[in-house]
Protein backbone atom coordinates (compact mmCIF):
# COMPACT_ATOMS: atom_id res chain seq x y z
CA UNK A 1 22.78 -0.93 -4.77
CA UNK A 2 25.71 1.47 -4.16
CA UNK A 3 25.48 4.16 -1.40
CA UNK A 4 28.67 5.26 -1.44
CA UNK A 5 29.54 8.37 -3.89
CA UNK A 6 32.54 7.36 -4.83
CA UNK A 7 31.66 4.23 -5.86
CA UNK A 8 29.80 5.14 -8.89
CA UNK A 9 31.02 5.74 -12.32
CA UNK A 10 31.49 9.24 -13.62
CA UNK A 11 28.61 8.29 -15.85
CA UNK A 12 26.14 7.35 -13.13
CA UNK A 13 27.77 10.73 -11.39
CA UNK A 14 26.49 12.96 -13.90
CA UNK A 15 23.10 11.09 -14.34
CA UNK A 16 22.61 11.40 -10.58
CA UNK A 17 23.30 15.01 -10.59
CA UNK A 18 21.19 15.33 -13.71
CA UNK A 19 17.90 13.54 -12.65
CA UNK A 20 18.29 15.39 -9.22
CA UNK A 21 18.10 18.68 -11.29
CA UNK A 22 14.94 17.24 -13.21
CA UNK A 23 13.08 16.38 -9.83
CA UNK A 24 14.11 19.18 -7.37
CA UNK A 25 10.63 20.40 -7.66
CA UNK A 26 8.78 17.72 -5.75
CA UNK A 27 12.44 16.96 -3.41
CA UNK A 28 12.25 17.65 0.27
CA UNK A 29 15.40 18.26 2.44
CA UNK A 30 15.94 14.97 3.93
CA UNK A 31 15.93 13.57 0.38
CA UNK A 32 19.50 12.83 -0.27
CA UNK A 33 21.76 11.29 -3.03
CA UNK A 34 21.18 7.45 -1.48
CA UNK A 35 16.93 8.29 -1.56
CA UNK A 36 17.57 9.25 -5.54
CA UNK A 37 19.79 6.46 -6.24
CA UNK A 38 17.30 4.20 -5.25
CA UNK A 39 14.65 5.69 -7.84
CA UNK A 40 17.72 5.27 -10.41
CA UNK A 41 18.42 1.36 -9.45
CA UNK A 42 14.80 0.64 -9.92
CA UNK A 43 14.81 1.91 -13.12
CA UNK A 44 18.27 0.48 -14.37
CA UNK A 45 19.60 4.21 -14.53
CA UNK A 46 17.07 5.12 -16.92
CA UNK A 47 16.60 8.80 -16.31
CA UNK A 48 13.00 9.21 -17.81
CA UNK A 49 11.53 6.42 -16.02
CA UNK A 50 12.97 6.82 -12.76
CA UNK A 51 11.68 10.58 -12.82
CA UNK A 52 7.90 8.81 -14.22
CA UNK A 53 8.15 6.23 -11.04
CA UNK A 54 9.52 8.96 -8.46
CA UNK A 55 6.60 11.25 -9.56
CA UNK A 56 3.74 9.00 -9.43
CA UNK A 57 5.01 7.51 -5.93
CA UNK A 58 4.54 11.16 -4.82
CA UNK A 59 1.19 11.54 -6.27
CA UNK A 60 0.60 7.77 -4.45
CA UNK A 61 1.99 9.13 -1.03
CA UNK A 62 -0.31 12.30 -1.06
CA UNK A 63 -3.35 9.65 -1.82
CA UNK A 64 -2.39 7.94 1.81
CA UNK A 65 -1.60 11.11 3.42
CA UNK A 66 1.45 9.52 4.35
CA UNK A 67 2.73 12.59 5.73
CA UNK A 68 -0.37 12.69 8.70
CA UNK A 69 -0.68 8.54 8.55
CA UNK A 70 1.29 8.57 12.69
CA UNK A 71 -2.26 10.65 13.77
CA UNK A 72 -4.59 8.08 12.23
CA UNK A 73 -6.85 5.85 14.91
CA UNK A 74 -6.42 2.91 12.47
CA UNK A 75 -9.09 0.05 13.67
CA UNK A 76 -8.46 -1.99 16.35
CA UNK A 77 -8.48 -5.01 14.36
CA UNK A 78 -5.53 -4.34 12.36
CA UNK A 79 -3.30 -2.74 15.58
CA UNK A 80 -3.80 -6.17 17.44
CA UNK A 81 -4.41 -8.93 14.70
CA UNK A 82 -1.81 -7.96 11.66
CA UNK A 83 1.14 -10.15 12.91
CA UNK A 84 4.63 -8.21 12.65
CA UNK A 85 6.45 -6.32 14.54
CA UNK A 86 10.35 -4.69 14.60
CA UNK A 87 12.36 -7.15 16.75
CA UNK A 88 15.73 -4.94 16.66
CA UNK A 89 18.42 -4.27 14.40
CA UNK A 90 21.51 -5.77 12.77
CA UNK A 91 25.05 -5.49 12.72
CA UNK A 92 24.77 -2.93 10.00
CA UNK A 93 22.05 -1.23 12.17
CA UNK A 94 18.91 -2.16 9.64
CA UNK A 95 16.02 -2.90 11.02
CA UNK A 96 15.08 -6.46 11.91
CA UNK A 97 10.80 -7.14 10.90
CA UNK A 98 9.51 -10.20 11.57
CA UNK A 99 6.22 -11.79 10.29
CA UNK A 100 4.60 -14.73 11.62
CA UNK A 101 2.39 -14.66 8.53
CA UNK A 102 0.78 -17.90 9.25
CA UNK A 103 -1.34 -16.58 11.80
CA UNK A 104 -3.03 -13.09 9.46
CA UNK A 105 -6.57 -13.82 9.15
CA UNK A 106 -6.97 -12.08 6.15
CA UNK A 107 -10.89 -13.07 6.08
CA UNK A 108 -11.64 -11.72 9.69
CA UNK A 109 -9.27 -8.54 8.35
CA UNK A 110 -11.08 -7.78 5.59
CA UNK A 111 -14.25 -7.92 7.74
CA UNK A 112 -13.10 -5.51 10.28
CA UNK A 113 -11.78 -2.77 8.24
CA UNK A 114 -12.11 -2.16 4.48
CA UNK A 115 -9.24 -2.65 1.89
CA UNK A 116 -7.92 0.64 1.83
CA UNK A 117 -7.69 1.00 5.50
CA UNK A 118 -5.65 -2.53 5.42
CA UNK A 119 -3.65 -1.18 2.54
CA UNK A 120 -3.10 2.13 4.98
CA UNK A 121 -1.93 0.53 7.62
CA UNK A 122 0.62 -1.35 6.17
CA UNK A 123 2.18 1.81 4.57
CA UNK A 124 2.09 3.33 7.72
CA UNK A 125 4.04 -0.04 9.34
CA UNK A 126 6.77 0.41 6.02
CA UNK A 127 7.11 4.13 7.14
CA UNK A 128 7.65 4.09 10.22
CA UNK A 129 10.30 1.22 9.71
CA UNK A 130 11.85 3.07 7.37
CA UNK A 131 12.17 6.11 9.56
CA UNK A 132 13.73 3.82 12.28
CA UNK A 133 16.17 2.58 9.61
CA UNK A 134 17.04 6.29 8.55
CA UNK A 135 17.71 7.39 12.30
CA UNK A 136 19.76 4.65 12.57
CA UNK A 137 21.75 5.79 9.46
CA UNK A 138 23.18 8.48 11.35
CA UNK A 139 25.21 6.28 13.28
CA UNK A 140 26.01 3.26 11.35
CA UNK A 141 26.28 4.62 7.40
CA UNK A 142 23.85 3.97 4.93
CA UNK A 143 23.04 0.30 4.70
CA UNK A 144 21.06 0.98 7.99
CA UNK A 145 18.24 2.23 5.80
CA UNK A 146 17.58 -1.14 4.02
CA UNK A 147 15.08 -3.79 5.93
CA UNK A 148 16.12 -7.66 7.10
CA UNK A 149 12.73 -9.14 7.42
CA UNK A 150 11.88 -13.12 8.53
CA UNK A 151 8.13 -14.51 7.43
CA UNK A 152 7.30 -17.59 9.00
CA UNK A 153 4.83 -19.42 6.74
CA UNK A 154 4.59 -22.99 8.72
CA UNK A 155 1.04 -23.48 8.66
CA UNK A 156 0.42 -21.60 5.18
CA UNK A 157 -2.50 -22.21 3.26
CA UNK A 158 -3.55 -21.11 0.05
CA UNK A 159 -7.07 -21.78 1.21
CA UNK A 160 -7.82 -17.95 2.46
CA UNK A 161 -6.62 -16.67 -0.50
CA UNK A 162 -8.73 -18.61 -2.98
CA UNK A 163 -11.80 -16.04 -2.02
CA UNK A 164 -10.63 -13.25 -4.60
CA UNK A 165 -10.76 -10.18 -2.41
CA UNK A 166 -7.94 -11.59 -0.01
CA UNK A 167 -6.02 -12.37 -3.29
CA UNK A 168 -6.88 -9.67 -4.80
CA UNK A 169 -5.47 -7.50 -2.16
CA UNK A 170 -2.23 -9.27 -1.88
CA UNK A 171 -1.25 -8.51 -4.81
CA UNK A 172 -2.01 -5.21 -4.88
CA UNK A 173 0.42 -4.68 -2.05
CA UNK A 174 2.75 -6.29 -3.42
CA UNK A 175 2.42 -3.55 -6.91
CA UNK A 176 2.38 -0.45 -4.85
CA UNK A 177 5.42 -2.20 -2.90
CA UNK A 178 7.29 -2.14 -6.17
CA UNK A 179 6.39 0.77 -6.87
CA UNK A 180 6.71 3.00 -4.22
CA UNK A 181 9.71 1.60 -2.22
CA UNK A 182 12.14 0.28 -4.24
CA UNK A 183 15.71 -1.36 -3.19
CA UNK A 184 14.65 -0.87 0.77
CA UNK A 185 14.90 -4.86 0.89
CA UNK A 186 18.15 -5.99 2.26
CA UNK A 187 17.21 -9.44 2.39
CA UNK A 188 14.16 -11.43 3.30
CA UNK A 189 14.26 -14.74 4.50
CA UNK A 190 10.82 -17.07 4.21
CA UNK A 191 10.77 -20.18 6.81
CA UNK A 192 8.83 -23.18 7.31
CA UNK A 193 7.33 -23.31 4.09
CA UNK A 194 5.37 -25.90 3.16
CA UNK A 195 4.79 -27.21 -0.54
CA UNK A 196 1.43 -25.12 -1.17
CA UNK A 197 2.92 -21.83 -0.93
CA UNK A 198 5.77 -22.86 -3.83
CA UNK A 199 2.08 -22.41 -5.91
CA UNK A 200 1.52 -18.71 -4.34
CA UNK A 201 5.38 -17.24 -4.75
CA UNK A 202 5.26 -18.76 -8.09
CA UNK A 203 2.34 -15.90 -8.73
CA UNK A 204 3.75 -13.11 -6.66
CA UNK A 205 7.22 -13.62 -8.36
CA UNK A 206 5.61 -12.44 -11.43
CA UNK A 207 5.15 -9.41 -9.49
CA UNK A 208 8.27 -8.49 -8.04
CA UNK A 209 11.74 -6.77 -9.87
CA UNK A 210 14.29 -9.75 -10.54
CA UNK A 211 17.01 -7.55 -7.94
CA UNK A 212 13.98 -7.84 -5.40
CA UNK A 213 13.80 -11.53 -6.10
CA UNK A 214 17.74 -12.08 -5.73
CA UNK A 215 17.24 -11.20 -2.18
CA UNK A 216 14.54 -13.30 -1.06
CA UNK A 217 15.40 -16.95 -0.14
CA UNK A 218 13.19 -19.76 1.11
CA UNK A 219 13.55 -22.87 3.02
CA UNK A 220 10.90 -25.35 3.22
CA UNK A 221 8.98 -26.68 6.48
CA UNK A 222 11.68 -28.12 9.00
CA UNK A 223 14.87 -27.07 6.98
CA UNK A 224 17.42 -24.69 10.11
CA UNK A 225 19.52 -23.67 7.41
CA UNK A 226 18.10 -20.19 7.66
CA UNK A 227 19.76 -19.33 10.91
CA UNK A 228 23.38 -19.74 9.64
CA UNK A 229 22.22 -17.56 6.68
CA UNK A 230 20.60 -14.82 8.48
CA UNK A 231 22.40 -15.00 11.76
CA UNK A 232 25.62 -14.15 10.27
CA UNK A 233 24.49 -10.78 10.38
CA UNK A 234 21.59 -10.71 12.89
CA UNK A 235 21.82 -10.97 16.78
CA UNK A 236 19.87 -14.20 17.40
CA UNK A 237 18.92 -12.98 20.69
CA UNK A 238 17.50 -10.46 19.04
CA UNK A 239 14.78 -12.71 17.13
CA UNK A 240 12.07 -14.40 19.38
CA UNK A 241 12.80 -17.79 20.34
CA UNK A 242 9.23 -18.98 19.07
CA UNK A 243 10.63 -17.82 15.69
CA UNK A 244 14.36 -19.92 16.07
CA UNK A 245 15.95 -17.43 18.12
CA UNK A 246 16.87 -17.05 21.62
CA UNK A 247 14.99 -13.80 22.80
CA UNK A 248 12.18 -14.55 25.45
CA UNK A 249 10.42 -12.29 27.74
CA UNK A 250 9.63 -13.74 31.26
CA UNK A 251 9.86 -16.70 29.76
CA UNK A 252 7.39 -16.13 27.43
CA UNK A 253 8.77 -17.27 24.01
CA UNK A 254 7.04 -15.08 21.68
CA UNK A 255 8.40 -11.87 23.33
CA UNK A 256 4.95 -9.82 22.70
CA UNK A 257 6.35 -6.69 23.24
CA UNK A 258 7.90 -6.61 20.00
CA UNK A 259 5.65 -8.96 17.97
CA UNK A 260 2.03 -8.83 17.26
CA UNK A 261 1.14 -12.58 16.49
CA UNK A 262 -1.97 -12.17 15.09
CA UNK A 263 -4.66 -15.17 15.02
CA UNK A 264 -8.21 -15.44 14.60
CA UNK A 265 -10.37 -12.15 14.88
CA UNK A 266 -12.93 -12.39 17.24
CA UNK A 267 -16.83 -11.58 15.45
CA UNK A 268 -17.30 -8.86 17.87
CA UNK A 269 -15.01 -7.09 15.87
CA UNK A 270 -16.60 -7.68 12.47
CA UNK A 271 -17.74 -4.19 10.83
CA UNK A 272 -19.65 -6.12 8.25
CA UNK A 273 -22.47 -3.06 7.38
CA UNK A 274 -20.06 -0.11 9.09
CA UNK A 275 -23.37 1.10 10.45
CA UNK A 276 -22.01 3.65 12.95
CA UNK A 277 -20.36 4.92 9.62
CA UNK A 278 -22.03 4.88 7.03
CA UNK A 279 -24.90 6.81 9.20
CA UNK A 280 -22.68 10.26 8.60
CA UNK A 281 -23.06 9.85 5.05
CA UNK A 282 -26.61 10.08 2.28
CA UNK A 283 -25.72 7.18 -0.14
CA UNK A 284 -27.46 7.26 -3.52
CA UNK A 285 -29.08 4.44 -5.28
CA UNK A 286 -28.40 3.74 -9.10
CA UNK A 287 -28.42 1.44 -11.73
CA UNK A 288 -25.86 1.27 -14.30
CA UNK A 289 -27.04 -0.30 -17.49
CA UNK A 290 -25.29 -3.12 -19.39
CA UNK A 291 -22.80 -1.26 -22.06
CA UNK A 292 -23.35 2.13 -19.97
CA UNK A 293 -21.02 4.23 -17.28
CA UNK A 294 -21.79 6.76 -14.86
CA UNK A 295 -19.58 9.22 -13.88
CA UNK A 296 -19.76 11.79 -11.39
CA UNK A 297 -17.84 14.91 -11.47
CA UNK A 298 -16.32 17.46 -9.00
CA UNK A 299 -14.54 20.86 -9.24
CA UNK A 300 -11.62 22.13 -7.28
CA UNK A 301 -11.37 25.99 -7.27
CA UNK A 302 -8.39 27.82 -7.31
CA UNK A 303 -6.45 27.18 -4.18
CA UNK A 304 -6.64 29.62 -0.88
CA UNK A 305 -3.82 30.55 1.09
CA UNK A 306 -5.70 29.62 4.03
CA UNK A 307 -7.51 25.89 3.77
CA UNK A 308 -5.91 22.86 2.23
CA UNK A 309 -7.32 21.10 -1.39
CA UNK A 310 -9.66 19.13 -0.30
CA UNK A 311 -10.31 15.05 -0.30
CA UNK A 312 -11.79 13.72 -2.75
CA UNK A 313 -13.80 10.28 -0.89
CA UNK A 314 -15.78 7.53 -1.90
CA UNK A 315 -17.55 4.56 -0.44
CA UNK A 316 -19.80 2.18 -2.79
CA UNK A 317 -20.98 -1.47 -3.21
CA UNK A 318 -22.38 -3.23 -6.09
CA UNK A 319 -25.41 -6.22 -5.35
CA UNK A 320 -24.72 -9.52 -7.19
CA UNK A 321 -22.02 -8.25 -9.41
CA UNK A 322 -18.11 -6.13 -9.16
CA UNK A 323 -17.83 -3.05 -11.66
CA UNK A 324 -15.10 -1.32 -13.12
CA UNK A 325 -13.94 2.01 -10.99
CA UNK A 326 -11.71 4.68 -11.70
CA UNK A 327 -10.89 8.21 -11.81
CA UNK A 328 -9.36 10.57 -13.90
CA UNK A 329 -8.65 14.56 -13.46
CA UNK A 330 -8.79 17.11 -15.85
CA UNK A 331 -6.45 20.60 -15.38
CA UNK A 332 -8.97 23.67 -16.11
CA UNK A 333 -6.90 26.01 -17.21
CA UNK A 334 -4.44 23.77 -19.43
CA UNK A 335 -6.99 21.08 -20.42
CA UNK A 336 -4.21 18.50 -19.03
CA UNK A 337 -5.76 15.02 -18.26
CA UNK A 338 -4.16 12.46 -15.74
CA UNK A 339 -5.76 9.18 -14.57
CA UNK A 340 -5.84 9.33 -10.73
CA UNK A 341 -7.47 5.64 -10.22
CA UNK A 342 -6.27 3.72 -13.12
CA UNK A 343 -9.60 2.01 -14.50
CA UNK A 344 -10.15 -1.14 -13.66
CA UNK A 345 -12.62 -3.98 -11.63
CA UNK A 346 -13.06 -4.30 -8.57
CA UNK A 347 -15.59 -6.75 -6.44
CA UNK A 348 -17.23 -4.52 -4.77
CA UNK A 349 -20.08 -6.95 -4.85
CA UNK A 350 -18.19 -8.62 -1.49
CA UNK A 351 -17.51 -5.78 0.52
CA UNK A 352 -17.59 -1.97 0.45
CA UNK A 353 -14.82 -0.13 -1.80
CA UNK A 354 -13.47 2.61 0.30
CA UNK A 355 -11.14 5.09 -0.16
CA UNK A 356 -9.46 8.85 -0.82
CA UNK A 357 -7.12 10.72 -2.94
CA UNK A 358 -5.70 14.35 -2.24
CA UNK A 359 -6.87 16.93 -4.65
CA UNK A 360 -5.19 19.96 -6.96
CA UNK A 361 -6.71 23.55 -6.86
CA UNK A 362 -8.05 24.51 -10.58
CA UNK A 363 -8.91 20.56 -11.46
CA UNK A 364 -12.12 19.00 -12.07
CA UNK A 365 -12.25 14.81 -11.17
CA UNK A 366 -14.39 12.57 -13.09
CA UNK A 367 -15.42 9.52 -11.25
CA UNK A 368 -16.30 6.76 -13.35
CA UNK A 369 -17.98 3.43 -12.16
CA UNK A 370 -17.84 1.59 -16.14
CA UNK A 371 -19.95 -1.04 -16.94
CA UNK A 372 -19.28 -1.37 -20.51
CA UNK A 373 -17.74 -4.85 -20.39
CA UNK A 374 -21.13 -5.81 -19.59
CA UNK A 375 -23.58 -7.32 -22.80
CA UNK A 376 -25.93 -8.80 -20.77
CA UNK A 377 -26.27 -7.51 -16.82
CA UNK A 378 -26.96 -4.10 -15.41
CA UNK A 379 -25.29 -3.52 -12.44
CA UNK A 380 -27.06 -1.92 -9.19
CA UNK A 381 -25.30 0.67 -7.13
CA UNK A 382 -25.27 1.65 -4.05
CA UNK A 383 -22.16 4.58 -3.73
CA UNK A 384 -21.47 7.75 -1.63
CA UNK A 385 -18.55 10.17 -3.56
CA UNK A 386 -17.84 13.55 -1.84
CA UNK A 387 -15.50 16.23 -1.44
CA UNK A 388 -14.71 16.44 2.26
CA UNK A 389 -12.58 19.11 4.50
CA UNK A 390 -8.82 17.51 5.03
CA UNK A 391 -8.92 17.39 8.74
CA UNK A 392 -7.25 14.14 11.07
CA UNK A 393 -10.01 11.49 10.90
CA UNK A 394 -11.61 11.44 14.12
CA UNK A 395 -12.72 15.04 13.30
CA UNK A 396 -14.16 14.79 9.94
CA UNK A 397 -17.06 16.18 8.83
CA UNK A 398 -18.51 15.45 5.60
CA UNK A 399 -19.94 18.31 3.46
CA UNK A 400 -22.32 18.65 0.58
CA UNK A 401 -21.07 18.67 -2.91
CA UNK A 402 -23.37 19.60 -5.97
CA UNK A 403 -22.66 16.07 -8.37
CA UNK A 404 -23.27 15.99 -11.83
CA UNK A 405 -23.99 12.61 -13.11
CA UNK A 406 -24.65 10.99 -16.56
CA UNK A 407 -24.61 7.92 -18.55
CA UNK A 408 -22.31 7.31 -21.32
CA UNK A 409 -23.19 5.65 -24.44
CA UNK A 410 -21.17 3.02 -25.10
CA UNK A 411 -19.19 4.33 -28.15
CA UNK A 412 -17.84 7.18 -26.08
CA UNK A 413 -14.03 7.83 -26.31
CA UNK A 414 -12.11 5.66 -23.70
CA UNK A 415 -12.06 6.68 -20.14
């Protein structure tokens, strides 16, 4: 990707100036020609679409509260068992990630937080890498703001993530990655890989932009060819000896400081019912019938000056069975429709399905949990949906909301 002005064409110039005019209504003032060029590259220069992805990563980044993510408590769990950490930065001045991604226990994860907070928290990890690479920008020029990153998959096994949740949630992350931060990757490097995992990249490759996949490169279990790639432009005393660099601390070759490692979660940690919770909120019982939906529905009012939208929350698990979830918002005054949660299933029959989006003053949201698919089984429910005060999340208090509910026949117009 270019990042210099003056190395574009007079073409790409006026494009650039022209899809900067289109957006300038959602652009904030760090948001510079090298932050739209990367919207462009994604899109192959294609004005329309790189103005459709820009705009929906927005509407994404309001449904993480990215902007609040540094003041979230995020679980325990994931602070001290999701193995990465920023080891330093290159000659260019990117930062440096590594990932000994052999030792995530994506099972014991998953069972002490719920998907979205997982999904949170690595946002929040991408952000604040991001902002390291943009302070460093200021000094070294704007290659600083892509990411070198190093997974070590040596003991890699596609066992874990046969049990559909964990797989299920990999690839999510690696959509919204796509997605929502395009051309950050300077190059990724993937060690010690053994022959199993050729069978997982085969799947995520289907996945990823063919420019993203130009700058990953991976060398099987015992091959060193890595380091003459990589350290041509990395510091290997940067880069933890236990990793094939020469960094210890104390002796200690894994240099914890900068690494989390990861490993297996203890139980104590499990969350498996979320009691402590799930006691702050009045779940509701229901059974949606084979060929039937239910949806819910909520109203914004018109927005005052002095609260915030409010978040629109839901927790909900299905017995024996997943369901199909979405939801989709409806503009009062101009009768616009968007789809917020893009329908679609989800096994909530495994674990609870958590999560939030940010609301719009003047909109009404239809929550939909869609069994039509269904001929034969009913599906039981067991869901809490409310709209709650947007406060930081160790002072939230949840509030009553009047819900409308129905059941859909199953010729009604597609939600």
């Amino acid at each position: 990707m270019s990042s210099d002005w003056s190395e574009l064409t007079e073409e790409q110039k006026q494009k650039l100036q022209q899809f900067r005019s289109q957006v300038k209504d959602v652009l904030r003032e760090t948001d510079d020609d090298y932050f739209l060029l990367r919207w462009l590259n994604a899109r192959k220069w294609n004005i329309a679409a790189a103005e459709r992805m820009l705009r929906a990563s927005l509407k994404t980044r309001a449904m993480w509260n990215v902007d609040t993510l540094e003041t979230w408590n995020a679980p325990k769990a994931l602070q001290e068992y999701v193995p990465t950490g920023m080891v330093g930065f290159d000659k260019e001045g990117s930062p440096v990630i590594v990932c000994p991604f052999y030792n995530l226990d994506i099972y014991g994860v998953l069972h002490c937080a719920t998907r979205f907070d997982f999904m949170r928290y690595v946002v929040l990890l991408l952000e604040r890498y991001m902002k390291a690479g943009y302070e460093q920008s200021k000094i070294h020029g704007l290659r600083a703001r892509q990411l070198v990153v190093l997974f070590d998959m040596k003991d890699f096994t596609i066992r874990a993530y046969t049990w559909r949740p964990a797989a299920e949630l990999v690839l999510f992350l690696i959509k919204q990655y796509e997605k929502n931060y395009p051309e950050i990757l300077k190059m990724c490097y993937i060690i010690n890989a053994p022959k199993v995992f050729s069978v997982a990249f085969n799947v995520v490759k289907k996945f990823l932009d063919e420019y993203t996949i130009s700058k990953i490169n991976v060398y099987k279990y015992g091959c060193d060819n890595w380091k003459e790639d990589m350290f041509k432009h990395v510091d290997p005393d940067i880069v933890p000896k236990r990793l094939g660099g020469n960094c210890t601390e104390n002796g200690d070759d894994k240099c914890p400081s900068k690494v989390v490692w990861g490993g297996k979660i203890p139980q104590e940690l499990y969350l498996e019912q979320r009691d402590e919770i799930d006691g702050n909120k009045e779940f509701t019982e229901a059974v949606v019938a084979n060929g039937n939906k239910l949806k819910l529905e909520f109203e914004v009012d018109s927005k005052n000056s002095n609260t915030k939208p409010p978040v629109l929350s839901w927790n909900f698990r299905t017995i024996d069975y997943g369901i199909r979830f979405g939801i989709y918002s409806t503009d009062t005054t101009t009768g616009e429709r968007h789809s917020e949660i893009d329908l679609g299933n989800v096994q909530s029959n495994e674990m609870d399905e958590v999560g939030f989006i940010a609301t719009r003053p003047n909109t009404k949201y239809t929550v939909v949990f869609d069994n039509t698919n269904s001929y034969l089984r009913s599906k039981k429910l067991r869901y809490w949906v409310s709209l709650i005060p947007e406060l930081d999340d160790k002072d939230i208090e949840f509030v009553s909301q009047d819900i409308q509910s129905e059941v859909v026949a199953v010729n009604e117009a597609k939600t």
